[in-house]
N, C-alpha and C. Protein backbone atom coordinates (compact mmCIF):
# COMPACT_ATOMS: atom_id res chain seq x y z
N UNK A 1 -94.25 -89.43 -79.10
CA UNK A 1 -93.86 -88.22 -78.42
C UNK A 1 -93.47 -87.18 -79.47
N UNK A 2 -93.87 -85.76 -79.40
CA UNK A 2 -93.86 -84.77 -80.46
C UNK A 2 -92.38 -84.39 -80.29
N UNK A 3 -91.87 -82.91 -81.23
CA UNK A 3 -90.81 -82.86 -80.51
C UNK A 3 -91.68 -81.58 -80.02
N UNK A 4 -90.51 -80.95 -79.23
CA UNK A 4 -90.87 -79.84 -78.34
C UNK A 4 -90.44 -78.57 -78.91
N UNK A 5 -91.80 -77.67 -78.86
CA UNK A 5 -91.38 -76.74 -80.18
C UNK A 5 -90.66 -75.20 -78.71
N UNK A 6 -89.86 -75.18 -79.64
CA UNK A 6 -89.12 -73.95 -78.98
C UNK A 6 -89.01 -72.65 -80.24
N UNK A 7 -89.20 -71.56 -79.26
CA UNK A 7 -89.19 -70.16 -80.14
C UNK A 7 -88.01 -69.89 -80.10
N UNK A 8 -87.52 -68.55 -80.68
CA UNK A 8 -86.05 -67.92 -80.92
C UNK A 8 -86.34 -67.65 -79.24
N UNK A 9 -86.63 -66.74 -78.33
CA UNK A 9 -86.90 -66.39 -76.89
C UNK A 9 -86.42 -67.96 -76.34
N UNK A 10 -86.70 -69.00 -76.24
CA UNK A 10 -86.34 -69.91 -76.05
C UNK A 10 -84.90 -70.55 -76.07
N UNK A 11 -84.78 -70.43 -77.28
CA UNK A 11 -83.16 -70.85 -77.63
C UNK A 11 -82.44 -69.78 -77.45
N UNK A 12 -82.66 -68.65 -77.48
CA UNK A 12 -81.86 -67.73 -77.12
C UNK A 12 -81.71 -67.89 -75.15
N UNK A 13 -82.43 -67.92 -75.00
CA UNK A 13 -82.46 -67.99 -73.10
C UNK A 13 -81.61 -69.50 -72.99
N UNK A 14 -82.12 -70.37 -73.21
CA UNK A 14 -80.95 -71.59 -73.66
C UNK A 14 -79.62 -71.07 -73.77
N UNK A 15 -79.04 -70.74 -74.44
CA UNK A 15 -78.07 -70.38 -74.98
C UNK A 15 -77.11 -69.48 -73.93
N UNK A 16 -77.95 -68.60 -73.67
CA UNK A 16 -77.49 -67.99 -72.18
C UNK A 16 -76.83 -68.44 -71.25
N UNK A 17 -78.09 -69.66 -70.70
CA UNK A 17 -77.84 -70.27 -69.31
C UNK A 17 -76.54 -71.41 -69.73
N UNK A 18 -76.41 -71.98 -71.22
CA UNK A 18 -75.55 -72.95 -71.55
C UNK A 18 -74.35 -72.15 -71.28
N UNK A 19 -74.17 -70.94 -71.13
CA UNK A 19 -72.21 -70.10 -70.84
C UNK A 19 -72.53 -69.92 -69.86
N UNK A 20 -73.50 -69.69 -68.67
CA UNK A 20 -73.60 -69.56 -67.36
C UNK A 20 -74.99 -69.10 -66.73
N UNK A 21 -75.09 -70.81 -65.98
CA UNK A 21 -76.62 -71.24 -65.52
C UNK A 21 -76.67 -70.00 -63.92
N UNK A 22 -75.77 -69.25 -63.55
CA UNK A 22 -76.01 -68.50 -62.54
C UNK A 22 -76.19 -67.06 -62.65
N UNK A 23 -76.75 -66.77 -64.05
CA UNK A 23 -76.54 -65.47 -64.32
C UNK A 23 -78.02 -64.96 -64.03
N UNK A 24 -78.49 -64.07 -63.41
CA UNK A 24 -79.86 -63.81 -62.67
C UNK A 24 -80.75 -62.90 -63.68
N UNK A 25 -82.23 -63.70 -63.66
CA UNK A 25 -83.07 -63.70 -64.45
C UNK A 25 -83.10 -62.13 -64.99
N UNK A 26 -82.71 -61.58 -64.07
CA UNK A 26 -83.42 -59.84 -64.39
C UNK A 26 -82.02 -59.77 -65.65
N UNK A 27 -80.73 -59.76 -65.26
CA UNK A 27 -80.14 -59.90 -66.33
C UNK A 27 -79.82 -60.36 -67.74
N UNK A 28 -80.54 -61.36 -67.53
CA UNK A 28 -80.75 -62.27 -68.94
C UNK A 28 -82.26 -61.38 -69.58
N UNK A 29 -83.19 -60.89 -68.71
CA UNK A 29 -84.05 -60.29 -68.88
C UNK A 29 -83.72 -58.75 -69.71
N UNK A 30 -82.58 -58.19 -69.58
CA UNK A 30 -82.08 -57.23 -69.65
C UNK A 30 -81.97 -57.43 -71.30
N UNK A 31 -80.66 -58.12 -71.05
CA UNK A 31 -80.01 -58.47 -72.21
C UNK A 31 -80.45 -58.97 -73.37
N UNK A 32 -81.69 -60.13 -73.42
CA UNK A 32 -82.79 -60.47 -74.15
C UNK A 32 -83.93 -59.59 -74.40
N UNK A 33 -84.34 -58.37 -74.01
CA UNK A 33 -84.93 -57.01 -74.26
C UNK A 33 -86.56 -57.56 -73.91
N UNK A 34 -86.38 -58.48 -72.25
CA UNK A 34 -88.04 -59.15 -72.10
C UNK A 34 -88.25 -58.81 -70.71
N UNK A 35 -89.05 -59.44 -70.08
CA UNK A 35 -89.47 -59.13 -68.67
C UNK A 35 -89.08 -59.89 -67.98
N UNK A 36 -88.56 -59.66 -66.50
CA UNK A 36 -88.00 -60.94 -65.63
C UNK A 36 -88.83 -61.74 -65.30
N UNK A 37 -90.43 -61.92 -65.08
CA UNK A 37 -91.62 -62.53 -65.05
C UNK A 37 -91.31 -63.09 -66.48
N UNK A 38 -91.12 -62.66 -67.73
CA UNK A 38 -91.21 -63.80 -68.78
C UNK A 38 -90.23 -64.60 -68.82
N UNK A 39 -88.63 -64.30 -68.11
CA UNK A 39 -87.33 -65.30 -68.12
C UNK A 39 -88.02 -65.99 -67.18
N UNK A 40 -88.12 -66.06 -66.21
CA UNK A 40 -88.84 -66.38 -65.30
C UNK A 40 -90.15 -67.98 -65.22
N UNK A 41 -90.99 -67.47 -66.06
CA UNK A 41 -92.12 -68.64 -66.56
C UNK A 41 -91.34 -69.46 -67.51
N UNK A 42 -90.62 -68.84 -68.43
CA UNK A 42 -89.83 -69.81 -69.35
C UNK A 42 -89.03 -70.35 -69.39
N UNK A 43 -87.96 -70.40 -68.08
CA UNK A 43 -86.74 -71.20 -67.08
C UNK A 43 -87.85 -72.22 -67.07
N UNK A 44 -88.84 -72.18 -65.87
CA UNK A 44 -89.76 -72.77 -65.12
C UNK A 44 -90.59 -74.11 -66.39
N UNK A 45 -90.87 -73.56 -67.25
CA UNK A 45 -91.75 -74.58 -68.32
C UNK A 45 -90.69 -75.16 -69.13
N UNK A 46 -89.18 -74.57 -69.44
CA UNK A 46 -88.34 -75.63 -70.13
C UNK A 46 -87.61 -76.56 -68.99
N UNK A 47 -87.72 -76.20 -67.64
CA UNK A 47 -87.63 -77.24 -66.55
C UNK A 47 -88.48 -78.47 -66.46
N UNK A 48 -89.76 -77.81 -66.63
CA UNK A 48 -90.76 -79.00 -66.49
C UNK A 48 -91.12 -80.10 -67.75
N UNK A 49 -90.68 -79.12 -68.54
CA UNK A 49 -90.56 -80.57 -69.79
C UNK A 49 -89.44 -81.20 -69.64
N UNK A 50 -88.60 -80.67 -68.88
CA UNK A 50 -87.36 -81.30 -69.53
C UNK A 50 -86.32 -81.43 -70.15
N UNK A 51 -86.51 -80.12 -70.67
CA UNK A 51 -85.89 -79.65 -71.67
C UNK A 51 -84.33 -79.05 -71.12
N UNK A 52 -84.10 -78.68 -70.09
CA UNK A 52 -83.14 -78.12 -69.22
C UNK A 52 -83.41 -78.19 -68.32
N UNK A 53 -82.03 -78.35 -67.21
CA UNK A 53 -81.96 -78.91 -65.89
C UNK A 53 -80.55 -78.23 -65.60
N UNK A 54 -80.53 -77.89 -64.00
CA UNK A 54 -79.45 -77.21 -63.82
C UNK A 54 -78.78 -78.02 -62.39
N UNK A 55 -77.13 -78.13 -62.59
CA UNK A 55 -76.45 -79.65 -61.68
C UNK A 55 -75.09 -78.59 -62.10
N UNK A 56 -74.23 -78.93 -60.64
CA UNK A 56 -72.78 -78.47 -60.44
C UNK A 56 -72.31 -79.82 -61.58
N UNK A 57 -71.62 -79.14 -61.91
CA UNK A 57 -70.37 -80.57 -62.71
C UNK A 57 -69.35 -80.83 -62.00
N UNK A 58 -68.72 -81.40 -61.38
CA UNK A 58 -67.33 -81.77 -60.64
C UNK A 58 -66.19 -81.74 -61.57
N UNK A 59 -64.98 -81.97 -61.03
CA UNK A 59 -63.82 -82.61 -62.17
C UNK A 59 -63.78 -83.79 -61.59
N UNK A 60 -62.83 -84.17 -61.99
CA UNK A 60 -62.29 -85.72 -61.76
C UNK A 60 -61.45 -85.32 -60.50
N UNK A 61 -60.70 -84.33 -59.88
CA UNK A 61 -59.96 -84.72 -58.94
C UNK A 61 -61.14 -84.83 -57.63
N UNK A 62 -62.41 -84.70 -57.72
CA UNK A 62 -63.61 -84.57 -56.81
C UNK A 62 -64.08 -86.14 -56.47
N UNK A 63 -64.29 -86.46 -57.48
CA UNK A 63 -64.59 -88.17 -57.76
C UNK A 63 -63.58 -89.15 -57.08
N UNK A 64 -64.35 -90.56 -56.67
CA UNK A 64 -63.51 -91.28 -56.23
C UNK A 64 -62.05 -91.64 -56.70
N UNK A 65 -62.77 -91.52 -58.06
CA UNK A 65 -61.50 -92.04 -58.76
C UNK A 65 -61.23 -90.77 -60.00
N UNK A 66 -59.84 -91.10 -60.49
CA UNK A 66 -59.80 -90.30 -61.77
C UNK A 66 -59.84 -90.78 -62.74
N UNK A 67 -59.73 -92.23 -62.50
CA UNK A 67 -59.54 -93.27 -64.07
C UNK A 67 -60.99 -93.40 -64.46
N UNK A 68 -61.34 -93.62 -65.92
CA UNK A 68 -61.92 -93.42 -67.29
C UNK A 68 -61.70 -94.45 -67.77
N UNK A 69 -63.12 -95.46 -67.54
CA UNK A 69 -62.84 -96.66 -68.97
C UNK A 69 -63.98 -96.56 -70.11
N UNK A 70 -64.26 -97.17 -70.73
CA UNK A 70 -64.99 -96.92 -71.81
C UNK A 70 -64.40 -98.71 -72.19
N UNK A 71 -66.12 -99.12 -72.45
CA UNK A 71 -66.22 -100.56 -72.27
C UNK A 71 -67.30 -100.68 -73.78
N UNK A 72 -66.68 -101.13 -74.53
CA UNK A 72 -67.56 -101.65 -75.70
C UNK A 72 -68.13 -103.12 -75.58
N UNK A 73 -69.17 -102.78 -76.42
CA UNK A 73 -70.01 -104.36 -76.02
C UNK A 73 -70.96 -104.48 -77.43
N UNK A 74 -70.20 -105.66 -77.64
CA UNK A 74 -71.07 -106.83 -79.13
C UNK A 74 -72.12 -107.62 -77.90
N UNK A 75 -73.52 -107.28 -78.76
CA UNK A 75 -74.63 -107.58 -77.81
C UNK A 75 -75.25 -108.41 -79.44
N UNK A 76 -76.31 -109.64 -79.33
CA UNK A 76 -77.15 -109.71 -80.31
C UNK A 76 -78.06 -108.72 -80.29
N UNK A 77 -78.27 -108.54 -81.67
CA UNK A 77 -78.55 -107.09 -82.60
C UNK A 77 -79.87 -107.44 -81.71
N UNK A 78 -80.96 -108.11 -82.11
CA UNK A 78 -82.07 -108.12 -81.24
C UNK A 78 -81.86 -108.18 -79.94
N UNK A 79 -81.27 -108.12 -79.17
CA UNK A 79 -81.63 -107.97 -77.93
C UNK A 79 -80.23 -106.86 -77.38
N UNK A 80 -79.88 -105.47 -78.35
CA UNK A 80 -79.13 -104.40 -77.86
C UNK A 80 -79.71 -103.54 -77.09
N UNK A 81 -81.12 -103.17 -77.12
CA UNK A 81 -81.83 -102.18 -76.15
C UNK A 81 -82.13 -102.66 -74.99
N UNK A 82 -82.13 -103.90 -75.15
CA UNK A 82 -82.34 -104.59 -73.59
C UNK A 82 -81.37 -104.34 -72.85
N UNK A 83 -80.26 -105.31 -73.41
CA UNK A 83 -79.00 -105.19 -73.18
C UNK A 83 -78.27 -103.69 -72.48
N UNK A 84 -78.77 -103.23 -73.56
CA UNK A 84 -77.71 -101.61 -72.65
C UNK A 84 -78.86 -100.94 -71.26
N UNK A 85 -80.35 -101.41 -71.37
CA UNK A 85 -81.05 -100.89 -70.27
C UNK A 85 -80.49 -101.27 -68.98
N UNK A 86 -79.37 -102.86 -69.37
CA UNK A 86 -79.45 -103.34 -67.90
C UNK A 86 -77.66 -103.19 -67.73
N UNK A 87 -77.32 -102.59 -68.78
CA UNK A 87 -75.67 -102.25 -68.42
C UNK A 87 -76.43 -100.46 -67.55
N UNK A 88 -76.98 -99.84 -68.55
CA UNK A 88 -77.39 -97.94 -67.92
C UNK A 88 -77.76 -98.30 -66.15
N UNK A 89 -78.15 -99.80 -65.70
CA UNK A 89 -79.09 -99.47 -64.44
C UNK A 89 -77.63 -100.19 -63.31
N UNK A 90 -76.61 -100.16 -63.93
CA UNK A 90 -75.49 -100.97 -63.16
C UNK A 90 -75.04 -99.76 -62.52
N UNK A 91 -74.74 -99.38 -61.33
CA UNK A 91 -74.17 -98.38 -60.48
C UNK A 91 -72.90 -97.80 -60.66
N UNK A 92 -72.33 -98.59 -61.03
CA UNK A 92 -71.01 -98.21 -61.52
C UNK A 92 -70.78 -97.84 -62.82
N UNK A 93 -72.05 -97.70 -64.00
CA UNK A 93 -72.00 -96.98 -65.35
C UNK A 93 -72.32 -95.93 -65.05
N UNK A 94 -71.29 -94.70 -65.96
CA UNK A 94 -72.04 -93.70 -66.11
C UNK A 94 -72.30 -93.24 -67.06
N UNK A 95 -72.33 -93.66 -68.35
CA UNK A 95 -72.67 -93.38 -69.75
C UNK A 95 -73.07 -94.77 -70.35
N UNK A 96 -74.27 -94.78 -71.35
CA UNK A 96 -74.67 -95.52 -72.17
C UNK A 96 -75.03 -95.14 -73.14
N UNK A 97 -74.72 -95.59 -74.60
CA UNK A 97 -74.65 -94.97 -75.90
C UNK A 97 -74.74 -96.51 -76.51
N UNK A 98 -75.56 -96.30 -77.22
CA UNK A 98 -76.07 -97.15 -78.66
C UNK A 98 -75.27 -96.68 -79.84
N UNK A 99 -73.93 -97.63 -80.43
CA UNK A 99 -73.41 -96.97 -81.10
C UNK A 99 -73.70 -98.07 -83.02
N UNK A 100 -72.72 -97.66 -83.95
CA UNK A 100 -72.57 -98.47 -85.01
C UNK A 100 -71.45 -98.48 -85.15
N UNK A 101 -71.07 -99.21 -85.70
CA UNK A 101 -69.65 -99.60 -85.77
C UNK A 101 -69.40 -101.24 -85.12
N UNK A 102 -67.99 -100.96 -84.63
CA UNK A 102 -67.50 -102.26 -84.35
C UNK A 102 -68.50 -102.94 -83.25
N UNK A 103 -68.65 -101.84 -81.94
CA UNK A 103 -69.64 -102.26 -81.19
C UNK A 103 -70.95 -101.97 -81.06
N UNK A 104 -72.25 -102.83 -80.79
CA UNK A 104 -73.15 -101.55 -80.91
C UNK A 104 -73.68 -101.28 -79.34
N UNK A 105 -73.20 -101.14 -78.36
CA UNK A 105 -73.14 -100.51 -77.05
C UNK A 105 -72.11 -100.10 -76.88
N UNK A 106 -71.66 -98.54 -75.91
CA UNK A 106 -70.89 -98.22 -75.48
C UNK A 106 -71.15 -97.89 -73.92
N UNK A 107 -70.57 -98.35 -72.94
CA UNK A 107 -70.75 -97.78 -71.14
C UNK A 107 -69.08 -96.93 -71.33
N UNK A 108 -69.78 -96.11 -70.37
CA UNK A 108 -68.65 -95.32 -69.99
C UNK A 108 -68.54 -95.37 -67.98
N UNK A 109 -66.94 -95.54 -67.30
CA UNK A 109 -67.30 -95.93 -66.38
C UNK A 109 -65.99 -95.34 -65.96
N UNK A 110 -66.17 -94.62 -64.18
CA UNK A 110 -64.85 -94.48 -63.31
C UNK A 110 -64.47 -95.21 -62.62
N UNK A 111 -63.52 -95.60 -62.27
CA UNK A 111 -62.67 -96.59 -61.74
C UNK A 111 -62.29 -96.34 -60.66
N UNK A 112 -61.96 -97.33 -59.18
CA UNK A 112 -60.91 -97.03 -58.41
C UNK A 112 -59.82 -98.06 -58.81
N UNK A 113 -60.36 -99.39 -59.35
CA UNK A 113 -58.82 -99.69 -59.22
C UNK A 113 -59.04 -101.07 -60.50
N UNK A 114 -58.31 -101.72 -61.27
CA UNK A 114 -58.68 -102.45 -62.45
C UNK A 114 -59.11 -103.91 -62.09
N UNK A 115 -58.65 -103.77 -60.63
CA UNK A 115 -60.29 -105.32 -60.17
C UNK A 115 -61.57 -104.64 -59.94
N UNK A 116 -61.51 -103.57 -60.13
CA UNK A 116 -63.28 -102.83 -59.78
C UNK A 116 -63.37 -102.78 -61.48
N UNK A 117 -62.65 -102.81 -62.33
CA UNK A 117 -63.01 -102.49 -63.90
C UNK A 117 -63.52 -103.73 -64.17
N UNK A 118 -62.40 -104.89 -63.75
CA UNK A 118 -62.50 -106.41 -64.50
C UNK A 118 -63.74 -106.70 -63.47
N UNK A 119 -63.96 -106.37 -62.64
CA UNK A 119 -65.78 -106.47 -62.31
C UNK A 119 -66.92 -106.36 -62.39
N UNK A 120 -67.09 -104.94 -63.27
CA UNK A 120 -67.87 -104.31 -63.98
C UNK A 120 -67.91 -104.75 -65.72
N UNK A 121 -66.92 -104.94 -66.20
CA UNK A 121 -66.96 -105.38 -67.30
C UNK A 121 -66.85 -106.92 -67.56
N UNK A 122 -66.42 -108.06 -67.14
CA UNK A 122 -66.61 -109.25 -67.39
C UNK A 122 -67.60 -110.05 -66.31
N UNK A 123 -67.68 -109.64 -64.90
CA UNK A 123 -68.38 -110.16 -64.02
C UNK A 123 -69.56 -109.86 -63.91
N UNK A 124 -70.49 -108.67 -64.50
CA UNK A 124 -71.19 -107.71 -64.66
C UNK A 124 -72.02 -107.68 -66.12
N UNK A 125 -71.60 -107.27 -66.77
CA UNK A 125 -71.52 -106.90 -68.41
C UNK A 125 -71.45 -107.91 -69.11
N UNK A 126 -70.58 -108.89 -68.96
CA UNK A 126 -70.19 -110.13 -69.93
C UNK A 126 -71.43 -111.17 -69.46
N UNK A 127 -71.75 -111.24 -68.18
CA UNK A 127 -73.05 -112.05 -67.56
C UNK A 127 -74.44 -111.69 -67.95
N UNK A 128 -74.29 -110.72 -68.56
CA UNK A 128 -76.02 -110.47 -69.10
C UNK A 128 -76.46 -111.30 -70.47
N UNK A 129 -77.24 -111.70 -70.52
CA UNK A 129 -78.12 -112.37 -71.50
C UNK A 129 -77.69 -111.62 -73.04
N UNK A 130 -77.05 -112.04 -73.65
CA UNK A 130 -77.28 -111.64 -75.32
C UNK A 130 -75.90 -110.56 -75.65
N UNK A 131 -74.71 -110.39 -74.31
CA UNK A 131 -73.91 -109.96 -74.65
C UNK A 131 -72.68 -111.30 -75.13
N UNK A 132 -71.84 -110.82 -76.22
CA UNK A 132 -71.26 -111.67 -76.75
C UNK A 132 -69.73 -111.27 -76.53
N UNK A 133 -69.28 -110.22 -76.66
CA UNK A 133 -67.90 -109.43 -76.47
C UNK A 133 -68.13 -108.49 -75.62
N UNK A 134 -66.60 -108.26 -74.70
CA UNK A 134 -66.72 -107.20 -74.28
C UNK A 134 -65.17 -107.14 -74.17
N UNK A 135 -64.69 -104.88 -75.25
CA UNK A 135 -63.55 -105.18 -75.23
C UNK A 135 -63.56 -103.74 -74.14
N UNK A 136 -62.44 -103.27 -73.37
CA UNK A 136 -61.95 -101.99 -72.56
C UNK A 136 -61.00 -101.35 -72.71
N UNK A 137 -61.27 -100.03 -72.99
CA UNK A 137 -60.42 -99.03 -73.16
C UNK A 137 -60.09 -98.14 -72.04
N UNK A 138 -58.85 -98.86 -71.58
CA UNK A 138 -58.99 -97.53 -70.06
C UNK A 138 -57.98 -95.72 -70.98
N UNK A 139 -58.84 -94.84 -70.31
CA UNK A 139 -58.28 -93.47 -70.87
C UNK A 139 -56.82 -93.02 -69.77
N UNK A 140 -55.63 -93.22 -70.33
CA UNK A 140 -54.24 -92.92 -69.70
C UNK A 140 -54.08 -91.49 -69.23
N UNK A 141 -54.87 -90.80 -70.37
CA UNK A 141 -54.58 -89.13 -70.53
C UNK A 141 -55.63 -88.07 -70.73
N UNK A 142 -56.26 -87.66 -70.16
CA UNK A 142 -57.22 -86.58 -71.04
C UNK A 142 -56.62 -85.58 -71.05
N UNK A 143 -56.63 -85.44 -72.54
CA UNK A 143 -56.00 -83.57 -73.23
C UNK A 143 -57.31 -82.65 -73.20
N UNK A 144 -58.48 -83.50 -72.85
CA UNK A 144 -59.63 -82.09 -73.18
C UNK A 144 -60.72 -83.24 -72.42
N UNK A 145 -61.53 -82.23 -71.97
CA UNK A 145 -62.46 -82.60 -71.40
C UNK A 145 -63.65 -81.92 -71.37
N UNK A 146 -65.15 -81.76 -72.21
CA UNK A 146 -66.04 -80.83 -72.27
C UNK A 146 -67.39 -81.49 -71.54
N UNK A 147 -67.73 -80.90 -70.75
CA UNK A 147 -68.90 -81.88 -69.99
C UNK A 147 -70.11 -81.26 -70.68
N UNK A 148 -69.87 -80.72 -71.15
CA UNK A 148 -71.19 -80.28 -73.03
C UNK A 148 -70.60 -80.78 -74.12
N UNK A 149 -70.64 -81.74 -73.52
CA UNK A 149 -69.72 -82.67 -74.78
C UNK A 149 -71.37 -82.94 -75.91
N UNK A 150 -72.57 -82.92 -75.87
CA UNK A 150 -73.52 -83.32 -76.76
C UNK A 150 -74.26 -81.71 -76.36
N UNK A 151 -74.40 -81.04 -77.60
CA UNK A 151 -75.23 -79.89 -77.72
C UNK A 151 -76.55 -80.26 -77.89
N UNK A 152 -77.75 -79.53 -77.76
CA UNK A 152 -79.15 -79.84 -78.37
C UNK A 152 -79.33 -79.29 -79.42
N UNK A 153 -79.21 -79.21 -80.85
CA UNK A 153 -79.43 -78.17 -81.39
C UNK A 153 -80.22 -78.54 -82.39
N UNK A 154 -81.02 -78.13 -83.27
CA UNK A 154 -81.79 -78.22 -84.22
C UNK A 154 -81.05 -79.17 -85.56
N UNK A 155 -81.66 -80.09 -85.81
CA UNK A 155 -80.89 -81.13 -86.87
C UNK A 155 -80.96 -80.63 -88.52
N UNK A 156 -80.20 -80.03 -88.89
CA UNK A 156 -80.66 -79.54 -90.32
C UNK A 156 -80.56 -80.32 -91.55
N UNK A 157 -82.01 -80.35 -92.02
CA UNK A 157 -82.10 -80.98 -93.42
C UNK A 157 -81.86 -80.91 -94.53
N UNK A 158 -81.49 -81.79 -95.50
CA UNK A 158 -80.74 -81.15 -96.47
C UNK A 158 -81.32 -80.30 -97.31
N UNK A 159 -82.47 -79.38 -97.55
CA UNK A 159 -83.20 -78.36 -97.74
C UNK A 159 -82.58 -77.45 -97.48
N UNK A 160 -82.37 -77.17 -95.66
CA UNK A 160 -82.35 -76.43 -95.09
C UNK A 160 -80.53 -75.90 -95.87
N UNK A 161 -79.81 -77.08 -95.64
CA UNK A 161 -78.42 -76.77 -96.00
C UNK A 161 -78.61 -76.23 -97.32
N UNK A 162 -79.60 -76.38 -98.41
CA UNK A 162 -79.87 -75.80 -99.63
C UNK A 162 -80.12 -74.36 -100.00
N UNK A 163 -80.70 -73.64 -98.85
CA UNK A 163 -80.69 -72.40 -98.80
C UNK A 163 -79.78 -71.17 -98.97
């Protein structure tokens, strides 16, 4: 798979909709010095790749629950991509991350109550094939919360930083 080449018109319209996905094409059209037919086709084709997608975010007081665990998992090294495909397809995950370090899976998961946690994580998680540990971090407090918590942005090489 290539990557997906984006122009400055591109990332700039990106960039836009990332401070506010309701701001209307003719305006962004305005402000970007283009045509609302070109914001327009180019919403539409970075939709269809994929590239951007537009979803209300909730808070936590919306959600069943407000509790936050974060469940690390020692998986054998050969069989970690398996492994986290079949923690990502569990209903009750909502984050999966391939990490390094102590663990190399991370699920992230909401809670109603810590027999729905110790269910998901040892009855669940600990029962799959090739997982070996599983430790849980329930979150007591959030001081910050960014649901753009991962930007897309161009990865710069150390060339580039050479300039």
């Amino acid at each position: 798979m290539t990557a997906p080449q984006l122009d400055d018109l591109d990332r700039q319209l990106i960039e836009v909709l990332a401070r506010d996905a309701r701001v209307s094409n003719r305006k962004i059209a305005v402000d970007l010095g283009v045509t609302e037919g070109t914001v327009r086709g180019r919403i539409k084709r970075l939709q269809q790749d994929g590239l951007i997608s537009f979803t209300a975010i909730t808070s936590f007081g919306l959600a069943d629950s407000a509790r936050m665990a974060f469940i690390g998992v020692q998986a054998e090294v050969s069989d970690v991509r398996e492994v986290a495909r079949k923690i990502a397809d569990l209903a009750q995950v909502n984050a999966v991350m391939l990490t390094m370090g102590r663990f190399n899976i991370l699920a992230i998961c909401l809670f109603n109550s810590l027999d729905h946690l110790h269910e998901v994580a040892s009855d669940k998680i600990l029962a799959i094939p090739g997982v070996h540990h599983v430790e849980t971090s329930i979150a007591v407090k959030t001081l910050k919360y960014n649901a753009r918590v991962v930007r897309i942005t161009e990865v710069q090489s150390a060339s580039d930083d050479a300039d």
